[in-house]
PDB file of N, CA and C in Angstrom:
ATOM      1  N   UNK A   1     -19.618   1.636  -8.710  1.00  0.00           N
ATOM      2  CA  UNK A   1     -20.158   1.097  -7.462  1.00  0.00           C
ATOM      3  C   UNK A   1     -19.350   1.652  -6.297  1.00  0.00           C
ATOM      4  N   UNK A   2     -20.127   1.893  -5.466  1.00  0.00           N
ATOM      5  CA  UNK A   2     -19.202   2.241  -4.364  1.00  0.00           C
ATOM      6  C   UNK A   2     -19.392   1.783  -3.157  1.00  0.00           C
ATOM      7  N   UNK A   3     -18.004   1.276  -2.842  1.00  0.00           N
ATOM      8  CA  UNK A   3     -17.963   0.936  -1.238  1.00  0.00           C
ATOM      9  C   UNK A   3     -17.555   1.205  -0.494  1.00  0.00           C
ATOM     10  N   UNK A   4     -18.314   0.884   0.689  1.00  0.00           N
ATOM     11  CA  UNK A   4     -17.915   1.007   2.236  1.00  0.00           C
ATOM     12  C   UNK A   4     -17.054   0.040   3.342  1.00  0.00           C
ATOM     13  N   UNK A   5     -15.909   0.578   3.261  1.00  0.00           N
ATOM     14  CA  UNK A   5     -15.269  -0.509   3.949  1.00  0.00           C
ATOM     15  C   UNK A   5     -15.685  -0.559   5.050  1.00  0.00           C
ATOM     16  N   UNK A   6     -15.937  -0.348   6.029  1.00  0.00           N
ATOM     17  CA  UNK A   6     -16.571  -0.485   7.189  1.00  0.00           C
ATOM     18  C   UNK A   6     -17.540  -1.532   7.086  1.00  0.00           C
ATOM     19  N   UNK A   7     -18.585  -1.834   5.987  1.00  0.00           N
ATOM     20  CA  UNK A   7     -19.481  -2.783   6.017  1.00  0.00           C
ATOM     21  C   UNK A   7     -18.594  -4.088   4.893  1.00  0.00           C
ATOM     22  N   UNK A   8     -17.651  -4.036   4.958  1.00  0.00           N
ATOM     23  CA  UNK A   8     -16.658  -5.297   3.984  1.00  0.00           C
ATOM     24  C   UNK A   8     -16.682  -6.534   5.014  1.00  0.00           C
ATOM     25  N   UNK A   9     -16.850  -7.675   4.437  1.00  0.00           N
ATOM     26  CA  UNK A   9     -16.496  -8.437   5.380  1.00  0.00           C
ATOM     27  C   UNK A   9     -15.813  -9.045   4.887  1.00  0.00           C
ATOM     28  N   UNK A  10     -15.094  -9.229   3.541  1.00  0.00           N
ATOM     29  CA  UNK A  10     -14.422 -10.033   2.540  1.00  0.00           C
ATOM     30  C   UNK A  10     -13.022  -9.382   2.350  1.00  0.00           C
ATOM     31  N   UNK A  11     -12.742  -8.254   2.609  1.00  0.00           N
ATOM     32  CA  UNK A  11     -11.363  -7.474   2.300  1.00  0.00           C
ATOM     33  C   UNK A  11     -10.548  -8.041   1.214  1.00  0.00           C
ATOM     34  N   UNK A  12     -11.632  -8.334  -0.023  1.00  0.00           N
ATOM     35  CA  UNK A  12     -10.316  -8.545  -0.888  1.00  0.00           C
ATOM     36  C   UNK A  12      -9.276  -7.246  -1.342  1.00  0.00           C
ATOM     37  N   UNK A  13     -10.101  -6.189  -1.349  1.00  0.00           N
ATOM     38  CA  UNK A  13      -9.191  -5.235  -1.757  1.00  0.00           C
ATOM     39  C   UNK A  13      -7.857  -4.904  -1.001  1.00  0.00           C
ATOM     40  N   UNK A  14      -7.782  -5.646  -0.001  1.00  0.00           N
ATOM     41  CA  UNK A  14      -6.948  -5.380   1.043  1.00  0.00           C
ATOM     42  C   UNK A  14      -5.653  -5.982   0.857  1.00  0.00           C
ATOM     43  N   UNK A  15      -5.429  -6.969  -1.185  1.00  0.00           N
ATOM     44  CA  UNK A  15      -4.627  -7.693  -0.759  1.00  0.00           C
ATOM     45  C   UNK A  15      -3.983  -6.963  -1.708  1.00  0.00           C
ATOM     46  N   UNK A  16      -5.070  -6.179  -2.362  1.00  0.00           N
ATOM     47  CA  UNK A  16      -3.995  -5.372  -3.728  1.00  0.00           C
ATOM     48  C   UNK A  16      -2.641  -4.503  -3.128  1.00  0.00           C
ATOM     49  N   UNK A  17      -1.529  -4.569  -4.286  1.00  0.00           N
ATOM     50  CA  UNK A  17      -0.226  -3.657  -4.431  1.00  0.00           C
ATOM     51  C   UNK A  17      -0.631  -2.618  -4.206  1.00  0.00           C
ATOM     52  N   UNK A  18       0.130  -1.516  -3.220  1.00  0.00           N
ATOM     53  CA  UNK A  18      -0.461  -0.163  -3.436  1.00  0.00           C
ATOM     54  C   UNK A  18       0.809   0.448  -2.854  1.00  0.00           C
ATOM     55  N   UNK A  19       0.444   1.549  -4.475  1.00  0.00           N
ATOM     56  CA  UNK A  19       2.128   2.329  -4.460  1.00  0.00           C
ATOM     57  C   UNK A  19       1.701   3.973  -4.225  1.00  0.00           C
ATOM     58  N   UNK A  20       2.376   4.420  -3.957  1.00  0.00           N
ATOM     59  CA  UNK A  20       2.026   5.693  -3.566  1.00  0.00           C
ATOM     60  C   UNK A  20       2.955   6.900  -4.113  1.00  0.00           C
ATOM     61  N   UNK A  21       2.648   8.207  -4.491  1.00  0.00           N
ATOM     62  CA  UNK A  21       3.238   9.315  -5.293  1.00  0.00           C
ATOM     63  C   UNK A  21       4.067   9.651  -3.870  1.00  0.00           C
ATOM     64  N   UNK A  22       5.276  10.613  -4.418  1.00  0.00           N
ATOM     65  CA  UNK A  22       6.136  10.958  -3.058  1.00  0.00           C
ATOM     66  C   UNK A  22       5.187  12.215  -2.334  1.00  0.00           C
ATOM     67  N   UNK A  23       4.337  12.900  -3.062  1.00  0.00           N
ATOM     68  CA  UNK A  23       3.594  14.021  -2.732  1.00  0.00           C
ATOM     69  C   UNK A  23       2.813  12.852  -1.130  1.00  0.00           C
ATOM     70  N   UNK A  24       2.081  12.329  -1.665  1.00  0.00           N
ATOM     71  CA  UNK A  24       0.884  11.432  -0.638  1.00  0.00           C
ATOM     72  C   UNK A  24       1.622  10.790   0.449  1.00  0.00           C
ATOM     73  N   UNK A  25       3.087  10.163   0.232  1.00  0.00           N
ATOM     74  CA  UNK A  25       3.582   9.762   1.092  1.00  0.00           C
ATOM     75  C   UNK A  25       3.906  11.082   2.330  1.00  0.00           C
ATOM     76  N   UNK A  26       4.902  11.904   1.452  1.00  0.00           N
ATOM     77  CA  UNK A  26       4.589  12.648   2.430  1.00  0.00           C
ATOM     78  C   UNK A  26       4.012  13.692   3.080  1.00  0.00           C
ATOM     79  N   UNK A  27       2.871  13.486   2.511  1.00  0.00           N
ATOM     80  CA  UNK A  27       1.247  13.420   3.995  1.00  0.00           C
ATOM     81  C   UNK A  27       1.115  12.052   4.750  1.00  0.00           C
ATOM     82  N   UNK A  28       0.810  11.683   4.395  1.00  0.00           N
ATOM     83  CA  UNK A  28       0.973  10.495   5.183  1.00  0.00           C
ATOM     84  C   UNK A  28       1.572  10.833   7.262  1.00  0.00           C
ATOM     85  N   UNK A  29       0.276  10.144   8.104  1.00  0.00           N
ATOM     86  CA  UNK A  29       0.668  10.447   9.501  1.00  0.00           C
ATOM     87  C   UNK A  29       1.789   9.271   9.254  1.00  0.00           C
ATOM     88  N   UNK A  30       2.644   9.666  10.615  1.00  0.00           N
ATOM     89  CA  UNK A  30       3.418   8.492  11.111  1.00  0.00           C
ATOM     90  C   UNK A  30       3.448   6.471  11.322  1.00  0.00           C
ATOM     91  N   UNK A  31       1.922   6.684  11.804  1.00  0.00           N
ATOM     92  CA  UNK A  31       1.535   5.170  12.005  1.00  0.00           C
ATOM     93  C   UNK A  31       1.220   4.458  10.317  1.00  0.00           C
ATOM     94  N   UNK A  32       0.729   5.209   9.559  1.00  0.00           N
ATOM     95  CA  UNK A  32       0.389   4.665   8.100  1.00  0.00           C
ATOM     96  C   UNK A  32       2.255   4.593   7.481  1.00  0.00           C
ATOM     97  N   UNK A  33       2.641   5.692   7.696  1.00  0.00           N
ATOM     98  CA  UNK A  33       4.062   6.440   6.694  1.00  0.00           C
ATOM     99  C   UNK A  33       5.095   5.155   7.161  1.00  0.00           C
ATOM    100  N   UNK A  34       4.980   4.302   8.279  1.00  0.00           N
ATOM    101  CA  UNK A  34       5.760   3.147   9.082  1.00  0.00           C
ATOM    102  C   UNK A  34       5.719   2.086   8.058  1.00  0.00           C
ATOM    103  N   UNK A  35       4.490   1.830   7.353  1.00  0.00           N
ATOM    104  CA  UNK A  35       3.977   0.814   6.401  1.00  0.00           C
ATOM    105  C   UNK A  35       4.620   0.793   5.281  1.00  0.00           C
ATOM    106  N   UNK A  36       5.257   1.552   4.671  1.00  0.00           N
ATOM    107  CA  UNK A  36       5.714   1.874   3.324  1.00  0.00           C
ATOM    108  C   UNK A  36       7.345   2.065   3.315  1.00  0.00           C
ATOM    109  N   UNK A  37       7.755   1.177   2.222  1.00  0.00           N
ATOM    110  CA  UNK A  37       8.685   1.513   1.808  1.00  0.00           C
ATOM    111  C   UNK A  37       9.102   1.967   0.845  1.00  0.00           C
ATOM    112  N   UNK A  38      10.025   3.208   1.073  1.00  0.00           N
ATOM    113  CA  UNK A  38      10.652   3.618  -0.307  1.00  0.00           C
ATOM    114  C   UNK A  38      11.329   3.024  -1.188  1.00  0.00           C
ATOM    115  N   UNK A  39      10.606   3.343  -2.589  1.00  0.00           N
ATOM    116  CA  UNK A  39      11.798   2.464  -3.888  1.00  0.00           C
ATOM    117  C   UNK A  39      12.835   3.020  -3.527  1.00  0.00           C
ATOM    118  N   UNK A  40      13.492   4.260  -3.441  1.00  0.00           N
ATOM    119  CA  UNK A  40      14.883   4.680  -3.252  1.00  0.00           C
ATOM    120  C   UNK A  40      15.493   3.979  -2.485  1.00  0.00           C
ATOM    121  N   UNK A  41      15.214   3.660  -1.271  1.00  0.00           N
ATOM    122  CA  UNK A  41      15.877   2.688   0.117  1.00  0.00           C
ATOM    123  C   UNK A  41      15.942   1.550  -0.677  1.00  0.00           C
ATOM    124  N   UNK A  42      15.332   0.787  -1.186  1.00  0.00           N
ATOM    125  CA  UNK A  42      15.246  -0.552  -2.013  1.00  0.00           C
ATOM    126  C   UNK A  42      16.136  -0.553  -2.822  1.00  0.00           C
ATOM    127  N   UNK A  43      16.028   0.686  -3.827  1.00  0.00           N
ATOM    128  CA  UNK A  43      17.361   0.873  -4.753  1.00  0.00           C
ATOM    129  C   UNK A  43      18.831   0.736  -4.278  1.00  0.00           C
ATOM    130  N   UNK A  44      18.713   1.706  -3.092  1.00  0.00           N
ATOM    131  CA  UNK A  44      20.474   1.801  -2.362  1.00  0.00           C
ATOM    132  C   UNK A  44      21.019   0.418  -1.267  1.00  0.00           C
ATOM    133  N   UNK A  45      19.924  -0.167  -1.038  1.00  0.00           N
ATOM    134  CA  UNK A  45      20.027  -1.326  -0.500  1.00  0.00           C
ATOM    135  C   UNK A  45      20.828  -2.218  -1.625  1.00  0.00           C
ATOM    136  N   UNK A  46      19.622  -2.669  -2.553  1.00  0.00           N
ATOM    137  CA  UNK A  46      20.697  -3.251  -3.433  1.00  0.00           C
ATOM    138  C   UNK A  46      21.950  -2.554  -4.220  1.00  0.00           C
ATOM    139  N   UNK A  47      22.014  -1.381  -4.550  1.00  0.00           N
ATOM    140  CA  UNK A  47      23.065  -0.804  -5.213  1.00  0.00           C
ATOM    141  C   UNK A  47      23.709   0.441  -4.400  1.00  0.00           C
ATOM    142  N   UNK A  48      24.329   0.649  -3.241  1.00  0.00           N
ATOM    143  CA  UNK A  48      25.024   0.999  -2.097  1.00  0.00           C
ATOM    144  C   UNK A  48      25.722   1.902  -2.610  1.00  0.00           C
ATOM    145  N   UNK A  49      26.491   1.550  -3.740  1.00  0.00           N
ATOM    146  CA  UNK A  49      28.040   2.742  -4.331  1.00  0.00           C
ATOM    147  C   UNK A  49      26.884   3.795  -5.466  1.00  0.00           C
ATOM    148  N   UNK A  50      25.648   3.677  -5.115  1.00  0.00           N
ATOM    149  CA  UNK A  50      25.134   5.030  -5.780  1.00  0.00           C
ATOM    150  C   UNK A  50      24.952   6.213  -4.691  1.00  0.00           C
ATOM    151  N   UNK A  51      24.969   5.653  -3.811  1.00  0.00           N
ATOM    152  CA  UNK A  51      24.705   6.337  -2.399  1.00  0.00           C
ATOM    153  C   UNK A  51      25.627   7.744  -2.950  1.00  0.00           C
ATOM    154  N   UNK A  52      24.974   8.935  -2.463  1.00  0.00           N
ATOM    155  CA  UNK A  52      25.620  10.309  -2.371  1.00  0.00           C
ATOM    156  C   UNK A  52      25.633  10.759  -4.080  1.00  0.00           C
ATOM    157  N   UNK A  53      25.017  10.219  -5.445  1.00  0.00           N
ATOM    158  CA  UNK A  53      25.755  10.183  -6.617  1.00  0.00           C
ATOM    159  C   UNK A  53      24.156  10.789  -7.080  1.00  0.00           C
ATOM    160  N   UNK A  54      23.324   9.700  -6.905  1.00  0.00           N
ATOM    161  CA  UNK A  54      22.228   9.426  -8.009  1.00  0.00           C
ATOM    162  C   UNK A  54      20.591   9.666  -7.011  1.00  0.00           C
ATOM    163  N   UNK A  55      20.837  10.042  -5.379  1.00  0.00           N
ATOM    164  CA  UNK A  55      19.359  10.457  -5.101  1.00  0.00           C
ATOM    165  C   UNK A  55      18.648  11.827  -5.887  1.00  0.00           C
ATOM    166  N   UNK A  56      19.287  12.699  -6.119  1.00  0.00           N
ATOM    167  CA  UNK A  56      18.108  13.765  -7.012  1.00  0.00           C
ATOM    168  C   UNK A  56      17.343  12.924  -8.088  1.00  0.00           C
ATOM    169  N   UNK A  57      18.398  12.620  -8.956  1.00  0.00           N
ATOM    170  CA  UNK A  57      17.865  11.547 -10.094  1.00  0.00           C
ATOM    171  C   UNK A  57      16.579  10.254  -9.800  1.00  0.00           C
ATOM    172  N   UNK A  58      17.106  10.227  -8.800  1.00  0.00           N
ATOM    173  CA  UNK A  58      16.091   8.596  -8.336  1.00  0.00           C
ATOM    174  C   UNK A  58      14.703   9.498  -7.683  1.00  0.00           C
ATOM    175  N   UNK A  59      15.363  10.305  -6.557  1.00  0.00           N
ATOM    176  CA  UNK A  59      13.735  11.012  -6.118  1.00  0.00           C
ATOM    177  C   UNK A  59      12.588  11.499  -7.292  1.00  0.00           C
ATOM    178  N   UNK A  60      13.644  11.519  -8.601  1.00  0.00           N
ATOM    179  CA  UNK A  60      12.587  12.583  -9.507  1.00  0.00           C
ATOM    180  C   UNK A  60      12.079  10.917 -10.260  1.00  0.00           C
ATOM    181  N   UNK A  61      12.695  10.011 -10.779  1.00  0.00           N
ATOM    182  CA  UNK A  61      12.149   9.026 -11.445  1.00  0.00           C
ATOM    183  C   UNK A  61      11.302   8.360 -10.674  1.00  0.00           C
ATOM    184  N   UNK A  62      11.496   8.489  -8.896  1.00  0.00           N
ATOM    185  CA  UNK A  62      10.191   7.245  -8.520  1.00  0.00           C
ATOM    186  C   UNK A  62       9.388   8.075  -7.598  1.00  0.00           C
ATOM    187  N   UNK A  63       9.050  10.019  -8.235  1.00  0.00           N
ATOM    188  CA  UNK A  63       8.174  10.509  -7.366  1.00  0.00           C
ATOM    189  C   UNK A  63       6.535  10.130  -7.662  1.00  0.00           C
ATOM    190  N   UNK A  64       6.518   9.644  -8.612  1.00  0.00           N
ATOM    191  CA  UNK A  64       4.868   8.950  -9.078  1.00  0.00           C
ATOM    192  C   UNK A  64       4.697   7.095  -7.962  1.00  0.00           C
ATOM    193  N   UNK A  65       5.833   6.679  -8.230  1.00  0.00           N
ATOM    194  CA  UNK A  65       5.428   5.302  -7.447  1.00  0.00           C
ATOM    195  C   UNK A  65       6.941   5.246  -6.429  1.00  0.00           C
ATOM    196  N   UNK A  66       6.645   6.398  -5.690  1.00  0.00           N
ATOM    197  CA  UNK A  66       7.771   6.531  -4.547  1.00  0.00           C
ATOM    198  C   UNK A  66       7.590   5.675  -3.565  1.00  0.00           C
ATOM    199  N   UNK A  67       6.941   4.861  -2.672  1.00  0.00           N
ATOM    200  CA  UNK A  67       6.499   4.212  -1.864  1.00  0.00           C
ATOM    201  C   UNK A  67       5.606   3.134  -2.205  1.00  0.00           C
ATOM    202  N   UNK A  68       6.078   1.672  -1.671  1.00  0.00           N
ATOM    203  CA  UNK A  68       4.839   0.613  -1.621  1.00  0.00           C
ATOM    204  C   UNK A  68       4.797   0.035  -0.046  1.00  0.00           C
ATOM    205  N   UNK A  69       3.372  -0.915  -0.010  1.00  0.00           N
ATOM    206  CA  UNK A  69       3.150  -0.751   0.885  1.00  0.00           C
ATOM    207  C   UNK A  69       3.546  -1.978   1.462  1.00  0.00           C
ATOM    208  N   UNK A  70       4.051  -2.291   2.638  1.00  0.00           N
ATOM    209  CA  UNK A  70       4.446  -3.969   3.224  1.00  0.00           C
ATOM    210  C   UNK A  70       3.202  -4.904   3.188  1.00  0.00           C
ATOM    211  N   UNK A  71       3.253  -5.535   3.671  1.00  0.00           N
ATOM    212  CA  UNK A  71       2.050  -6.726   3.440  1.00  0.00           C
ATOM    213  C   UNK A  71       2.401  -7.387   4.610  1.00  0.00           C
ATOM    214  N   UNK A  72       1.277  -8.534   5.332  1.00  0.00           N
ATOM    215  CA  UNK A  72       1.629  -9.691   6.131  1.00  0.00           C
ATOM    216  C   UNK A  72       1.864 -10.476   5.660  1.00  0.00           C
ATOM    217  N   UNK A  73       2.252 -11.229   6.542  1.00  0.00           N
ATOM    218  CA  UNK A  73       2.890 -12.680   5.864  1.00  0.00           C
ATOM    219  C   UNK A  73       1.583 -13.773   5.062  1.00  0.00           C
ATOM    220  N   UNK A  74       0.484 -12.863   5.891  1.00  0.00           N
ATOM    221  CA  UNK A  74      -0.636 -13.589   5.242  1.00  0.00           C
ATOM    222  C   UNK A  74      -1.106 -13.032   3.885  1.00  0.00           C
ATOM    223  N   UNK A  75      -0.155 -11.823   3.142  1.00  0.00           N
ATOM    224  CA  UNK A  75      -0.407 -11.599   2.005  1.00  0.00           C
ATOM    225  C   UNK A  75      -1.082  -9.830   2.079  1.00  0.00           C
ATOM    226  N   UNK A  76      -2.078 -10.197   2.983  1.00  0.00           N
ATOM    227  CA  UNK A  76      -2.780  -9.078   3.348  1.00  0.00           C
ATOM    228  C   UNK A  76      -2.309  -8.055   3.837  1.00  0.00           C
ATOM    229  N   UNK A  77      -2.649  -6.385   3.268  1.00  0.00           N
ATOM    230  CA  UNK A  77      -2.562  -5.125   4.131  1.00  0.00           C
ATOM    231  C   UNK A  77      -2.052  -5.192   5.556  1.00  0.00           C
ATOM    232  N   UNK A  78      -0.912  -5.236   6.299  1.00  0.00           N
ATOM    233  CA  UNK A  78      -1.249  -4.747   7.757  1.00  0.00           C
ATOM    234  C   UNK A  78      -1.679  -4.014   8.640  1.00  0.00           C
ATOM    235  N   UNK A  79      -2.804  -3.133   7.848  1.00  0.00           N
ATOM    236  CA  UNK A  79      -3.779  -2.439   8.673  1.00  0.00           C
ATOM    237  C   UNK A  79      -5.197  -3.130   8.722  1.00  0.00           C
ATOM    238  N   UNK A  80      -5.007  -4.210   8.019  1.00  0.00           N
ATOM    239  CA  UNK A  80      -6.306  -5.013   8.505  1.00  0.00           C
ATOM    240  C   UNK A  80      -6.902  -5.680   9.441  1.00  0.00           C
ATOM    241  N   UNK A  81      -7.374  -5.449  10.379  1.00  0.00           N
ATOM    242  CA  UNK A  81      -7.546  -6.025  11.725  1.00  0.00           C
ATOM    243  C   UNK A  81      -8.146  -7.670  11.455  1.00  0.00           C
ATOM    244  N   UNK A  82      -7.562  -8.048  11.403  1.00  0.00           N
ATOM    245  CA  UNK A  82      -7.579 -10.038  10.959  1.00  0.00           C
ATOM    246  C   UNK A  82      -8.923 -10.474  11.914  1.00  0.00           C
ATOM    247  N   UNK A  83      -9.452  -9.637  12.797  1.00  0.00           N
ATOM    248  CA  UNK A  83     -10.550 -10.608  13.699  1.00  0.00           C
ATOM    249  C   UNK A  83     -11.871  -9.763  12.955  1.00  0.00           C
ATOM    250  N   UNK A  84     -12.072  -8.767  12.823  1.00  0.00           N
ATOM    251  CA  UNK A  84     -13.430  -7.791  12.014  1.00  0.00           C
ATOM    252  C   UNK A  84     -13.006  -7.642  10.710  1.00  0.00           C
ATOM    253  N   UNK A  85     -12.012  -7.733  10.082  1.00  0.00           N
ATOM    254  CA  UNK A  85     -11.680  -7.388   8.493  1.00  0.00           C
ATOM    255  C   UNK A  85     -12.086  -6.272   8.267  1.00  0.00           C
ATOM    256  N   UNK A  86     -12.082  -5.282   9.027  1.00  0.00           N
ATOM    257  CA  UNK A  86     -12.132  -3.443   8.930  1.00  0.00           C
ATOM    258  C   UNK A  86     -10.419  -3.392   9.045  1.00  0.00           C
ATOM    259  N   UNK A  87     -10.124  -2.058   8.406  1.00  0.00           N
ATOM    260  CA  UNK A  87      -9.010  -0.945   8.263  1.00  0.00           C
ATOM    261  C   UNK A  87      -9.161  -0.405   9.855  1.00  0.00           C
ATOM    262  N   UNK A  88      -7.856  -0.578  10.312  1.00  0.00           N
ATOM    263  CA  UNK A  88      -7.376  -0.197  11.436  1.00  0.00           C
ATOM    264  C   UNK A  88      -6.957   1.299  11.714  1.00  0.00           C
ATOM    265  N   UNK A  89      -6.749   1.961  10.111  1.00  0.00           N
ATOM    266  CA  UNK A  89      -6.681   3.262   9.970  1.00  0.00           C
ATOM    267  C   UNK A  89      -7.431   3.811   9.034  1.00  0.00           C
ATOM    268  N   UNK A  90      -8.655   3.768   8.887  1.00  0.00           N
ATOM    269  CA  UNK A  90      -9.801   3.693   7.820  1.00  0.00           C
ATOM    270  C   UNK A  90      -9.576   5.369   7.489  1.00  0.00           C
ATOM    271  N   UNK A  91      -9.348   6.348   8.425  1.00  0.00           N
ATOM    272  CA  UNK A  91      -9.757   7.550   8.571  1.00  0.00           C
ATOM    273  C   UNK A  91      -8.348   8.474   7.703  1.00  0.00           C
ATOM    274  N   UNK A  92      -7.426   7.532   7.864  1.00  0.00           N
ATOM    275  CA  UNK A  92      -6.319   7.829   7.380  1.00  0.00           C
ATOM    276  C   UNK A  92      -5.630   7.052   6.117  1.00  0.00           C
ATOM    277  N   UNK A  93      -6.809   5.765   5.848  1.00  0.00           N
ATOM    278  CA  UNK A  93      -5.858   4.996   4.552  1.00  0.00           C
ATOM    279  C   UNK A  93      -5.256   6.073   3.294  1.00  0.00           C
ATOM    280  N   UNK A  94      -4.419   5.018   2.742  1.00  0.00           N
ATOM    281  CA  UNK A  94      -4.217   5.873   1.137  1.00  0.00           C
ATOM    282  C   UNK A  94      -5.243   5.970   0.459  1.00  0.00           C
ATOM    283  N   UNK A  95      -5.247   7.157  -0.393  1.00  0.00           N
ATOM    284  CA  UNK A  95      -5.869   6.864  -1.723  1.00  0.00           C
ATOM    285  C   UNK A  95      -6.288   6.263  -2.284  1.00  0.00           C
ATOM    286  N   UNK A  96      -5.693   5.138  -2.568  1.00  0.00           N
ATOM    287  CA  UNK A  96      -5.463   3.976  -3.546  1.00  0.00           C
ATOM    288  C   UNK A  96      -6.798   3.099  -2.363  1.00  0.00           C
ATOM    289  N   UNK A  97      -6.900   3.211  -1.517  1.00  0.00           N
ATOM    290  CA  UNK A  97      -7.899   2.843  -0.656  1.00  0.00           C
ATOM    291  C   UNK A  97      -8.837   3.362  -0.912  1.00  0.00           C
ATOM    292  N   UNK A  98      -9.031   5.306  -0.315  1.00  0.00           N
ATOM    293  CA  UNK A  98     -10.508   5.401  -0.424  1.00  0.00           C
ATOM    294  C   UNK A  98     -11.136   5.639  -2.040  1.00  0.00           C
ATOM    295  N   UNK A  99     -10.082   5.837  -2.681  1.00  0.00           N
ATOM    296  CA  UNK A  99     -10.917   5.720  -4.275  1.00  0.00           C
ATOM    297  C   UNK A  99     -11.176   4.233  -4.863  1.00  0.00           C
ATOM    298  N   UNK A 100     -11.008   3.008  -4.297  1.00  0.00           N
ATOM    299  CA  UNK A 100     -11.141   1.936  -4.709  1.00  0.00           C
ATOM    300  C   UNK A 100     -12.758   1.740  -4.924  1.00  0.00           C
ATOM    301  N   UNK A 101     -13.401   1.661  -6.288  1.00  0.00           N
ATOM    302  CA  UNK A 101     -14.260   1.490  -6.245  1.00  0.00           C
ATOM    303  C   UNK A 101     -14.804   0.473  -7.366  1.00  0.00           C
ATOM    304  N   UNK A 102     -14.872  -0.741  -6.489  1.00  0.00           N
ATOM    305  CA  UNK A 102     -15.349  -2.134  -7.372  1.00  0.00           C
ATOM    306  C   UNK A 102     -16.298  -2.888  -6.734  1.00  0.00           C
ATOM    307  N   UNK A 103     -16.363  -3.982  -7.847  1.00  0.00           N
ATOM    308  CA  UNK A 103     -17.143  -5.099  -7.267  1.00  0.00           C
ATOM    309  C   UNK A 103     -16.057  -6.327  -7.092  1.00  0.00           C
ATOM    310  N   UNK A 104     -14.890  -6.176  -7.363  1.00  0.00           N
ATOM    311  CA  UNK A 104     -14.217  -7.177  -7.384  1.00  0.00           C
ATOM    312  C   UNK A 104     -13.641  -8.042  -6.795  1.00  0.00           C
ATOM    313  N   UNK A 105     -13.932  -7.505  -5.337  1.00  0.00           N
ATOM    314  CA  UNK A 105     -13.225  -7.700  -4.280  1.00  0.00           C
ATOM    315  C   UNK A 105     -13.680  -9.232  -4.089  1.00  0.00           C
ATOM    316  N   UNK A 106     -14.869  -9.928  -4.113  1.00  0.00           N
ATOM    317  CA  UNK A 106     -15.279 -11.310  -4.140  1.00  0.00           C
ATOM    318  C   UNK A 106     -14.048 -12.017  -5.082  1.00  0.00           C
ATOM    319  N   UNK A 107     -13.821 -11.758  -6.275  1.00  0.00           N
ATOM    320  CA  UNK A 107     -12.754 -12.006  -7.288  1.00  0.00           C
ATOM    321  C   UNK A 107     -11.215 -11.781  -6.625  1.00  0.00           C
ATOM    322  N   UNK A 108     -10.687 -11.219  -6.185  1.00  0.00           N
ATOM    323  CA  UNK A 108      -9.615 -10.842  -5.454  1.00  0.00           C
ATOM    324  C   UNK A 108      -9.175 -12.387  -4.187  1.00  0.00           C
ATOM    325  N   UNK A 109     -10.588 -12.151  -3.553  1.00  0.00           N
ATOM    326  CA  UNK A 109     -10.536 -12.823  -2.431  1.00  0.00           C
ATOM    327  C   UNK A 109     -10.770 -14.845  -2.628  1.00  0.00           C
ATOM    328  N   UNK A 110     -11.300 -15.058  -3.986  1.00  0.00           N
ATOM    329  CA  UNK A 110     -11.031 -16.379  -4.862  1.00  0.00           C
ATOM    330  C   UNK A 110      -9.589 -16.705  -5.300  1.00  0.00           C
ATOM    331  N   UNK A 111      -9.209 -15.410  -5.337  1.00  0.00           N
ATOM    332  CA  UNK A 111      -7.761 -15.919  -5.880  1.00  0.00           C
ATOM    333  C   UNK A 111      -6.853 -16.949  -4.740  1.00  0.00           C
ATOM    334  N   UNK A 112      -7.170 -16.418  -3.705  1.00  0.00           N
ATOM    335  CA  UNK A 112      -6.741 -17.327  -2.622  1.00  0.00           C
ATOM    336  C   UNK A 112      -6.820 -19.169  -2.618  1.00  0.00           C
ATOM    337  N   UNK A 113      -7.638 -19.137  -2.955  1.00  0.00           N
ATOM    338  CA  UNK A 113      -8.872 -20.822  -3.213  1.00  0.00           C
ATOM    339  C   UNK A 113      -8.055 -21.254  -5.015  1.00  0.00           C
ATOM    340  N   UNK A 114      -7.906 -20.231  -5.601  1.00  0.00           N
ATOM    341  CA  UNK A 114      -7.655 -20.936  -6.981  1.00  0.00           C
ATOM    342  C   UNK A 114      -5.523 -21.533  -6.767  1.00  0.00           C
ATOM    343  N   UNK A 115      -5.240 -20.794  -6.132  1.00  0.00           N
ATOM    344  CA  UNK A 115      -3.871 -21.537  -5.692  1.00  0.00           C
ATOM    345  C   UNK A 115      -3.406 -22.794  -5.672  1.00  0.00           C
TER     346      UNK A 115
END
């Protein structure tokens, strides 16, 4: 099935995890690339005395899920414009965006209600 986010009015897909390869990240423009954080930064945050030792090693283990993406506090994508529930960078989302192709998003967006 395929959809059109532009005609979504439900954005459940908007609440899914989405991790990104280091290749995609960096493509990624500036305003999207702001959204994401690197596992590596996460790593040296918590473990500091690897700093200068273990980035080759770490760039090569988290170049498949090098980057995830922040969320609002409301759970949701922060490129979701909260008043139309359209992508604020539709033209530029990830991947993991424009290949999303379900019906599930009604299911996604229940999960909220089953809490």
């Amino acid at each position: 099935m395929e959809v059109d986010c532009l005609k979504c009015m439900n954005s459940g897909c908007c609440k899914l995890a989405i991790s990104i390869s280091k290749k995609e990240y960096e493509d990624l423009n500036k305003e999207v690339k702001k959204e994401f954080v690197k596992e590596i930064d996460e790593f040296f945050k918590e473990s500091p005395e690897f700093i200068g030792i273990l980035e080759e090693r770490l760039e090569e283990q988290f170049k498949d899920n090098y980057a995830y993406m922040k969320r609002g506090d409301d759970g949701y994508c922060n490129f979701l414009d909260r008043k139309t529930n359209l992508c604020s960078v539709y033209e530029n989302r990830p991947k993991t965006c424009r290949e999303y192709k379900s019906n599930n998003c009604s299911k996604i967006r229940l999960m909220d209600y089953e809490i």
